[in-house]
Every structure is written in C-alpha cells, then in structure tokens.
Protein backbone atom coordinates (compact mmCIF):
# COMPACT_ATOMS: atom_id res chain seq x y z
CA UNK A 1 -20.72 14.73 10.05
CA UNK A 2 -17.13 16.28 10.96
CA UNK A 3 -14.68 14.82 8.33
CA UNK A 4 -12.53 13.73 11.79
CA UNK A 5 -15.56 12.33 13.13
CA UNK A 6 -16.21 10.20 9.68
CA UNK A 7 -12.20 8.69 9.58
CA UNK A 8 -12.14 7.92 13.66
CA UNK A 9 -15.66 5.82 12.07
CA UNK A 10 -14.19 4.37 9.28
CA UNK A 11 -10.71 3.17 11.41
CA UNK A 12 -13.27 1.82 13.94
CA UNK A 13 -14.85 -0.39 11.34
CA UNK A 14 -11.65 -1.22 9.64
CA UNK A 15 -10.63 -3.11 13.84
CA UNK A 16 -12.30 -6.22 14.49
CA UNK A 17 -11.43 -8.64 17.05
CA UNK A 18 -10.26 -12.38 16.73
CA UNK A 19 -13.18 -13.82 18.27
CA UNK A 20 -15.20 -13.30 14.95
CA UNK A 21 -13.16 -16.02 13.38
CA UNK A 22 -13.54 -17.77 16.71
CA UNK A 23 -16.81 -17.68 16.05
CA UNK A 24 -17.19 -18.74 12.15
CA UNK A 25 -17.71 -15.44 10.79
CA UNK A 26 -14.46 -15.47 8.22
CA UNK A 27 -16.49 -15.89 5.39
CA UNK A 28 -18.58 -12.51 6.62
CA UNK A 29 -14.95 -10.99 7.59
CA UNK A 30 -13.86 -11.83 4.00
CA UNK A 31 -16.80 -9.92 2.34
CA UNK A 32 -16.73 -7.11 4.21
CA UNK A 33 -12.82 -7.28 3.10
CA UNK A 34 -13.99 -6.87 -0.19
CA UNK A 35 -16.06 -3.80 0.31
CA UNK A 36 -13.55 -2.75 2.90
CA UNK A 37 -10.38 -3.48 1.55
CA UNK A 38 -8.90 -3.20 5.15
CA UNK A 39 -9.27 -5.14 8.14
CA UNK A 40 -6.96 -4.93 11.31
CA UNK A 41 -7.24 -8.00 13.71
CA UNK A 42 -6.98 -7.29 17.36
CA UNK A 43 -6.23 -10.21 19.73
CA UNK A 44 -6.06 -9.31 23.61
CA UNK A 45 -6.15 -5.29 22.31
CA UNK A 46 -3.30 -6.04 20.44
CA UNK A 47 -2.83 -5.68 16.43
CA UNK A 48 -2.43 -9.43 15.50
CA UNK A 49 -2.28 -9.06 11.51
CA UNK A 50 -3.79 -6.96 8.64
CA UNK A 51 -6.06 -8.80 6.31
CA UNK A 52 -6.00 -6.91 2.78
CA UNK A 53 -7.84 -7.47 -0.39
CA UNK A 54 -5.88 -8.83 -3.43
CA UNK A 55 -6.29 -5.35 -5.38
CA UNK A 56 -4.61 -3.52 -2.28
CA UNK A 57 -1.68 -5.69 -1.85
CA UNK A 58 -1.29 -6.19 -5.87
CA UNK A 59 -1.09 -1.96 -5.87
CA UNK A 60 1.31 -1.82 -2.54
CA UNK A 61 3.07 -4.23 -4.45
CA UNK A 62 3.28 -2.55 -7.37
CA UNK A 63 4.13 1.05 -5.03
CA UNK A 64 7.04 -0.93 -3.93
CA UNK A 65 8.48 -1.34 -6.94
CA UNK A 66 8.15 1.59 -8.29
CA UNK A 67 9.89 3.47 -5.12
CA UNK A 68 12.35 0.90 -5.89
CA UNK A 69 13.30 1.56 -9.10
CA UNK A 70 12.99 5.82 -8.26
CA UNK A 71 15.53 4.88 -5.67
CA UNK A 72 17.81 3.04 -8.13
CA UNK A 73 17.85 6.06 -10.70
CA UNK A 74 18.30 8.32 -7.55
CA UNK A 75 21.54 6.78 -7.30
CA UNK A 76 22.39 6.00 -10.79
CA UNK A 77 22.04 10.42 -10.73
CA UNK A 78 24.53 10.81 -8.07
CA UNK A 79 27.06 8.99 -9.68
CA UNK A 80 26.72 10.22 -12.71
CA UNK A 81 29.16 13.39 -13.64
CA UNK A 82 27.14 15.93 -15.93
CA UNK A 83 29.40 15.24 -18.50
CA UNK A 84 28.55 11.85 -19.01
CA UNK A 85 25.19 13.08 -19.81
CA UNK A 86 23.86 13.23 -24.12
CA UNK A 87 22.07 16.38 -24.43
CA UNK A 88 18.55 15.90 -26.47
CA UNK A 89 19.70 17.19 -29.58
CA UNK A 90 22.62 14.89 -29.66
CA UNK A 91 20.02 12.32 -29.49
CA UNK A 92 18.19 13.34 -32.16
CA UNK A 93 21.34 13.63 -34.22
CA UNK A 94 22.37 10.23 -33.41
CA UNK A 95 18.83 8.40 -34.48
C-alpha cells in the first residue's frame, strides 16, 4: 500500500464519532485507546475532544517541559555578554 494511502487509513481510524459512547462502547473506545494511543471525537462533523493514552500525554507533558526549559536558557544566552562566560579550562582550574 502507498505510504499516503496507509496515514489517510490510520487518521481515519484514529476519528470516531460520539454516538459510540452514546451507544456504550467507551469501554471498547478505551481499549482501542490503548493500542491506538489516539482518538479524535467528532460530534455533528465537528472535533469535540482528543482522548489520549496516559503514556502520550505523560511524554507531551514531559515535551513541554523540556521546550520550556530550552526556551529559558535561550534567553538566559541572549543576555548573557561573552565575557561573563568561564572558559572550560578555567573550570577545571577552579575544581
């Protein structure tokens, strides 16, 4: 199969509509969560909310925080003159 073909399959199967919880299928939508990781709920062709497993949102999480803390240094590096810098072998000198 065409490797376009294969992700317009697997966004497909990540969309499923509210009905299925309408329905009583949330413990079926939760497993399939699991092996998924994704799911998008649709309500009237609509996104209504995205369902994620706890490893996903624990490693978006975790992304977050860690573009957080590049941003932070970022700007600690713009303020900083060069001079204010300790070269490595000053370092060593010093421990």
């Amino acid at each position: 199969m065409h490797p376009q073909l294969e992700n317009v399959k697997k966004l497909v199967g990540m969309i499923i509509p509210i009905s299925r919880f309408n329905k009583g299928e949330a413990g079926r939508i939760f497993e399939e969560i699991k092996t998924d990781g994704i799911k998008v709920v649709v309500k009237n062709n609509k996104p209504a909310c995205v369902l994620l497993s706890p490893d996903i949102y624990d490693s978006m999480l975790e992304l977050l925080d860690e573009y957080e803390m590049l941003l932070k240094a970022q700007k600690r590096n713009e303020n900083t003159d060069i001079k204010d810098y300790t070269s490595h072998e000053q370092m060593k000198k010093e421990f």
